[in-house]
N, C-alpha and C. Protein backbone atom coordinates (compact mmCIF):
# COMPACT_ATOMS: atom_id res chain seq x y z
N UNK A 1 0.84 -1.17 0.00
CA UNK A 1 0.00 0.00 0.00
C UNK A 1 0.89 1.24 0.00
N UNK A 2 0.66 2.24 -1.16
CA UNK A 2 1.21 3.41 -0.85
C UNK A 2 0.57 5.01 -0.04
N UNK A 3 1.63 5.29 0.73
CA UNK A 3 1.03 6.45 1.73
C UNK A 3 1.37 7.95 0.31
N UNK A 4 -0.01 8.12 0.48
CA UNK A 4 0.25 9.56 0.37
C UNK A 4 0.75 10.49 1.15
N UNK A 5 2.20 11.21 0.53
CA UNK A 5 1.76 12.38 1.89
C UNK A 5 1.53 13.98 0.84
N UNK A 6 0.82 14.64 1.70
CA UNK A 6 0.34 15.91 1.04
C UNK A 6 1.52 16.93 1.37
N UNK A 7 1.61 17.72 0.79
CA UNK A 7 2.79 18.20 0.58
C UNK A 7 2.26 20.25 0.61
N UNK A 8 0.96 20.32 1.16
CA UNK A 8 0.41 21.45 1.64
C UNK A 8 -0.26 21.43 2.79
N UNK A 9 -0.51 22.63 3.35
CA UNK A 9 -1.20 22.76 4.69
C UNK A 9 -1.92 23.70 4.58
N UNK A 10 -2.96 24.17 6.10
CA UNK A 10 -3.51 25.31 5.93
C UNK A 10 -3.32 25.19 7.33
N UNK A 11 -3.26 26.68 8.52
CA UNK A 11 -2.98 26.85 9.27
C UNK A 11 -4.02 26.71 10.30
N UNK A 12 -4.23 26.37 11.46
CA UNK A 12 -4.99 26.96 12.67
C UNK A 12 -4.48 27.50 13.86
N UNK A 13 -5.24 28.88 13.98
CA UNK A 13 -3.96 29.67 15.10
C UNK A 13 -5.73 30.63 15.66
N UNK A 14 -5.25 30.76 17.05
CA UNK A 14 -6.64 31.10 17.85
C UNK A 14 -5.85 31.92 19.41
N UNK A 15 -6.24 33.33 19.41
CA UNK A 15 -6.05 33.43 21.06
C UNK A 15 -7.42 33.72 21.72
N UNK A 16 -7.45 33.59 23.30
CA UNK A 16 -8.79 33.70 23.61
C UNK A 16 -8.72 35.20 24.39
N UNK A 17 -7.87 35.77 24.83
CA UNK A 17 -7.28 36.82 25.61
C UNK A 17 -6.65 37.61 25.07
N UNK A 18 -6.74 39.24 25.12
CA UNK A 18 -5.76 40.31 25.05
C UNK A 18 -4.41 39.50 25.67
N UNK A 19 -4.21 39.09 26.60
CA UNK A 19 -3.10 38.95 27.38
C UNK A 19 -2.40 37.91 26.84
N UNK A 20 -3.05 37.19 25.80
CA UNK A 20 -2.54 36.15 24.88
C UNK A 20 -2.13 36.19 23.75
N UNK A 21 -3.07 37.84 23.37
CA UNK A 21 -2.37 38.32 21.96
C UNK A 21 -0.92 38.27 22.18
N UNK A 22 -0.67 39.37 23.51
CA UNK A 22 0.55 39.66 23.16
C UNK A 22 1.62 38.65 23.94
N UNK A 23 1.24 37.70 24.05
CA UNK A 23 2.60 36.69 24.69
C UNK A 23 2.89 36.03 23.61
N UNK A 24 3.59 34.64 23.90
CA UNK A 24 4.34 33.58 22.82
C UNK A 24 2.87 33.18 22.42
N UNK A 25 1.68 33.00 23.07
CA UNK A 25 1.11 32.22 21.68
C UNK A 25 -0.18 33.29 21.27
N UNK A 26 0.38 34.38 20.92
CA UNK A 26 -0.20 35.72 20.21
C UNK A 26 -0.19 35.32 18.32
N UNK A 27 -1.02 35.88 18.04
CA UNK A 27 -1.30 35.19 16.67
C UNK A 27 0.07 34.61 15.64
N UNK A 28 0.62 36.38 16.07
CA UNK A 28 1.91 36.45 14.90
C UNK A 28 3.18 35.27 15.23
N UNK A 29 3.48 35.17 16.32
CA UNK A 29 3.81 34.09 17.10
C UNK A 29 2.90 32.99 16.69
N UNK A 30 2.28 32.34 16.45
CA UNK A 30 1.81 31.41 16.20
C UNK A 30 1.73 30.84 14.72
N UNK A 31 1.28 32.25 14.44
CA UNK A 31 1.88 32.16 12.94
C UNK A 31 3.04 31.44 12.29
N UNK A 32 4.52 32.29 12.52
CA UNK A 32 5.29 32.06 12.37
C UNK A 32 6.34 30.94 12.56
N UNK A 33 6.07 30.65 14.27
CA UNK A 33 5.61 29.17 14.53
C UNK A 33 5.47 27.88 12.90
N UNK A 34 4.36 27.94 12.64
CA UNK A 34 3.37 27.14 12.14
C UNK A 34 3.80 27.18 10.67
N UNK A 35 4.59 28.52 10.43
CA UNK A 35 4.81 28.63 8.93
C UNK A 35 6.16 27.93 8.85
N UNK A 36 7.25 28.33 9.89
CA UNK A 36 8.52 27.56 10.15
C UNK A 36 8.29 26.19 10.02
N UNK A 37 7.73 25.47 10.62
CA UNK A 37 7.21 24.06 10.35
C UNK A 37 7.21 23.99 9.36
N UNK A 38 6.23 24.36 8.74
CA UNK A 38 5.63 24.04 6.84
C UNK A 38 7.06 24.20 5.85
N UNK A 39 7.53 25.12 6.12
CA UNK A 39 8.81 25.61 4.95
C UNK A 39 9.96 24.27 5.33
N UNK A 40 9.98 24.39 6.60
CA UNK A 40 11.33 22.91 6.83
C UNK A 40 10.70 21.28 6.20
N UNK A 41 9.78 21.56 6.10
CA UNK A 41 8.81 20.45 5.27
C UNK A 41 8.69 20.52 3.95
N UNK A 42 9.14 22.03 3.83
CA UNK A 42 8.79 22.25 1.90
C UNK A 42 7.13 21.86 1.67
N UNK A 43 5.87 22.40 2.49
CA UNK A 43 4.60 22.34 2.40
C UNK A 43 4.37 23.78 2.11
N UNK A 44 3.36 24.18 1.27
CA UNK A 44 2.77 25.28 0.40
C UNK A 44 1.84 25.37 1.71
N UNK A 45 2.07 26.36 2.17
CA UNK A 45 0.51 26.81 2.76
C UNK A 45 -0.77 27.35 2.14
N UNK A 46 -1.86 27.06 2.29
CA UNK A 46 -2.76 26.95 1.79
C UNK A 46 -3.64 28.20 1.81
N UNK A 47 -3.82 28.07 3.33
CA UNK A 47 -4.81 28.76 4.31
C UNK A 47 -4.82 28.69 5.64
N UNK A 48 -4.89 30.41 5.85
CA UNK A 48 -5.09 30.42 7.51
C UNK A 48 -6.06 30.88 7.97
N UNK A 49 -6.67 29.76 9.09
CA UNK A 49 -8.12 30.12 9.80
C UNK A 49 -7.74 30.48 11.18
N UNK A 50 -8.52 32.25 11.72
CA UNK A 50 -7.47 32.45 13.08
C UNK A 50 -8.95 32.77 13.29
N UNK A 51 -9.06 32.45 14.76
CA UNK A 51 -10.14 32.87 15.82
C UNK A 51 -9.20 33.61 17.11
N UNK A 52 -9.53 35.17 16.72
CA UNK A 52 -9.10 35.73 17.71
C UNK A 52 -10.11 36.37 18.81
N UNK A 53 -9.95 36.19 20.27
CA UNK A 53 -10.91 36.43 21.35
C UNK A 53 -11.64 35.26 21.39
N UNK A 54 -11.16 33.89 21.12
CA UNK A 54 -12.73 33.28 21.37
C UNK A 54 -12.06 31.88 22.36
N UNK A 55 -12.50 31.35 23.41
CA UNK A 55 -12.14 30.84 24.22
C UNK A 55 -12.19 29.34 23.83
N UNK A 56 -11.29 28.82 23.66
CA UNK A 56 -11.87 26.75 23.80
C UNK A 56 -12.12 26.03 24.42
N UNK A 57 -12.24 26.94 25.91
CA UNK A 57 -12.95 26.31 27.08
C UNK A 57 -14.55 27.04 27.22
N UNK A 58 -15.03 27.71 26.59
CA UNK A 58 -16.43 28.14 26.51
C UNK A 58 -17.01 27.58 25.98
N UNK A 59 -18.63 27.08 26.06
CA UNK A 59 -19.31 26.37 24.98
C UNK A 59 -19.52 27.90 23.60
N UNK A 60 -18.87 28.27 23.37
CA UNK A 60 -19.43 28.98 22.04
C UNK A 60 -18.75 28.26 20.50
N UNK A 61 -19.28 28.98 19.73
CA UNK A 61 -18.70 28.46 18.24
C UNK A 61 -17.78 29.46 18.37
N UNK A 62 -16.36 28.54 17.48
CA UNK A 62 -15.54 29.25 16.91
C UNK A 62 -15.64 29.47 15.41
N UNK A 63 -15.80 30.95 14.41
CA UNK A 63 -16.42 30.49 13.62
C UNK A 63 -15.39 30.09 12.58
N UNK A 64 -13.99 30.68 13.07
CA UNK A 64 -13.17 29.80 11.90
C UNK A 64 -12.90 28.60 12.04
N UNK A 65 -12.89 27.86 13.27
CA UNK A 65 -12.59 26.52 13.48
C UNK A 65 -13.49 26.05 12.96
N UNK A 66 -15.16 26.15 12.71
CA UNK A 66 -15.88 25.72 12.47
C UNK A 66 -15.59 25.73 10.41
N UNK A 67 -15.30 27.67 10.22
CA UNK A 67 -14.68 27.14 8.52
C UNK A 67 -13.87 26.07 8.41
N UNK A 68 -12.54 25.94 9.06
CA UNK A 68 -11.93 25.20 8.79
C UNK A 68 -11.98 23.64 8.33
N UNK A 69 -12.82 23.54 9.38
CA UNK A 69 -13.54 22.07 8.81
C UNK A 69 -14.25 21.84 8.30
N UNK A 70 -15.16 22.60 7.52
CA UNK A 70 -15.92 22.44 6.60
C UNK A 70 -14.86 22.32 5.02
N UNK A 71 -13.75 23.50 5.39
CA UNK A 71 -12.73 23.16 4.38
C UNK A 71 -12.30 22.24 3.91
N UNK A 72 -11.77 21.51 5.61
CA UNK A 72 -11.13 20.14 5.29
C UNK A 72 -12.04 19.09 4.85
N UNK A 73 -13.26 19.11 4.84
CA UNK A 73 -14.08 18.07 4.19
C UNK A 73 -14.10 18.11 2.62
N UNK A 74 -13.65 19.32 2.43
CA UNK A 74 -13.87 19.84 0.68
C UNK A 74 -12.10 19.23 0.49
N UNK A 75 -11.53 19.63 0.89
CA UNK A 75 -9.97 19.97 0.34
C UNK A 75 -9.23 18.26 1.38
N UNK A 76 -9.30 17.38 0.95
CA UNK A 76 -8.56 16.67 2.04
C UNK A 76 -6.99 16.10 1.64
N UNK A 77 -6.36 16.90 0.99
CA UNK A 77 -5.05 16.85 0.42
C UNK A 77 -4.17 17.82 0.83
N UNK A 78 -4.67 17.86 2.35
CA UNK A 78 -3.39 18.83 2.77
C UNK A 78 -3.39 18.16 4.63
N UNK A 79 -2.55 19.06 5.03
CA UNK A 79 -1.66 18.94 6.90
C UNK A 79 -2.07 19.62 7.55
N UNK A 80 -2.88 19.74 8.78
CA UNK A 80 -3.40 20.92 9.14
C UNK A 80 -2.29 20.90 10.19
N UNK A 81 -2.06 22.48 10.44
CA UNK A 81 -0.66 22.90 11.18
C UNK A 81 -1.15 23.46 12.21
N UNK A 82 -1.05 23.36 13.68
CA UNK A 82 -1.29 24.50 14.86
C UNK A 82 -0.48 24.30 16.00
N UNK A 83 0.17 25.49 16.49
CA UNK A 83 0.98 25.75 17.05
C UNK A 83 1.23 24.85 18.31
N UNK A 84 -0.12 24.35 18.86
CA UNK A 84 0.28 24.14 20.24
C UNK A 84 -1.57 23.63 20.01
N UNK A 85 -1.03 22.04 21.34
CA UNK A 85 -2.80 21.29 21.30
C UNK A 85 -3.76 22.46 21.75
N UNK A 86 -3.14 22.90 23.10
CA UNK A 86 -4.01 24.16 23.57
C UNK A 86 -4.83 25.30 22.70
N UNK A 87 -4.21 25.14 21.05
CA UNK A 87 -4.76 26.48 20.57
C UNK A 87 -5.83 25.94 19.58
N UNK A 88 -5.55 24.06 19.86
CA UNK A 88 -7.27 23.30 18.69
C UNK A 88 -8.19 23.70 19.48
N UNK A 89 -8.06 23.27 21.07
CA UNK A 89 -8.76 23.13 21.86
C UNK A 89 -8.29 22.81 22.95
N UNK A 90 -9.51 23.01 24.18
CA UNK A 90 -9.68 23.11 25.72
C UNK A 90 -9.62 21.27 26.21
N UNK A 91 -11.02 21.82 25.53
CA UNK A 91 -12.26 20.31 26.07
C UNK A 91 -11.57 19.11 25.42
N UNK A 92 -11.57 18.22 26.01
CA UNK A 92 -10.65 16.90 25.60
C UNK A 92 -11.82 16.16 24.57
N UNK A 93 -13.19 16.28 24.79
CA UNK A 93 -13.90 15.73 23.96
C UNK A 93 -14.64 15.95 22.91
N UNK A 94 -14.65 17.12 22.85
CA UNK A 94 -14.61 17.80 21.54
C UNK A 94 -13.52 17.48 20.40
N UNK A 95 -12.22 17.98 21.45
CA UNK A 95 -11.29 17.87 20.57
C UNK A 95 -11.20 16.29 19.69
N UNK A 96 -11.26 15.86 20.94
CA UNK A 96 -10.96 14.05 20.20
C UNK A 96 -11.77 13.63 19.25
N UNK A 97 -12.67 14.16 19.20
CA UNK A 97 -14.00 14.21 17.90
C UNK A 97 -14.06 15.10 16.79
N UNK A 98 -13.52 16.01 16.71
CA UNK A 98 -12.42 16.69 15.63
C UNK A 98 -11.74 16.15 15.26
N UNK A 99 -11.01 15.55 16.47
CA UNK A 99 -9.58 14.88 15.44
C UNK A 99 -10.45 13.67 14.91
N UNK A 100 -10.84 12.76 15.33
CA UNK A 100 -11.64 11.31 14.93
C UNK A 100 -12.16 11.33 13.49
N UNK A 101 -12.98 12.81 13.65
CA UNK A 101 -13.25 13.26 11.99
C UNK A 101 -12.16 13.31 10.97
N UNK A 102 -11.00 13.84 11.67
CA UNK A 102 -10.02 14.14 10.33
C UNK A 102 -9.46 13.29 10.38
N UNK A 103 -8.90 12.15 11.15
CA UNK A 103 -8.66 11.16 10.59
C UNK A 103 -9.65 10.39 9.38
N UNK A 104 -10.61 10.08 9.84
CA UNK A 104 -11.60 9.47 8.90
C UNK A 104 -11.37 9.91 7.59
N UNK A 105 -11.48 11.44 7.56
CA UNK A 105 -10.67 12.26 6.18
C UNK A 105 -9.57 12.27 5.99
N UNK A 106 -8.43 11.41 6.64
CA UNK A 106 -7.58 10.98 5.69
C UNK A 106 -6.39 12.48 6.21
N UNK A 107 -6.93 13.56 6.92
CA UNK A 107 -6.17 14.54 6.61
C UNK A 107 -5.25 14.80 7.92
């Protein structure tokens, strides 16, 4: 069996706090982060989905996390890149059901 590997990404980067903008995991920081990865990989970035102010320990929608995966259901030929587990998510069971999905997609 041969593995594909995708050879693009699209980013996810999220703070929930002013006080988070501006530390290490402040967008641009996260960014850069995330883009360093991709280039030592030689991966094309795709797209970046940032939710800034929105908490992953609140029940609210995030609404780019929520684009994002609607993306990845369309596009499943790429790596999704994020800085740190803390910035997919809070809640352990959410998250694990996000990820469960993108495995299933392959991505």
């Amino acid at each position: 069996m041969k593995i594909r590997v995708a050879n693009a990404a699209i980013l996810y980067e999220r703070v929930s706090t002013d006080e988070q903008a501006r530390d290490a995991y402040g967008l641009e920081s996260q960014d850069r982060g995330c883009r360093n990865h991709c280039q030592d990989r030689q991966w094309e970035v795709r797209e970046t989905f940032r939710d800034s102010g929105v908490s992953a320990w609140a029940d609210v929608e995030r609404p780019e996390f929520l684009r994002m995966m609607r993306y990845l259901r369309e596009h499943r030929d790429v790596n999704l890149v994020f800085y740190d587990y803390s910035r997919f998510g809070r809640k352990t069971l959410p998250a694990l059901k996000a990820f469960e999905e993108l495995d299933r997609l392959g991505v």
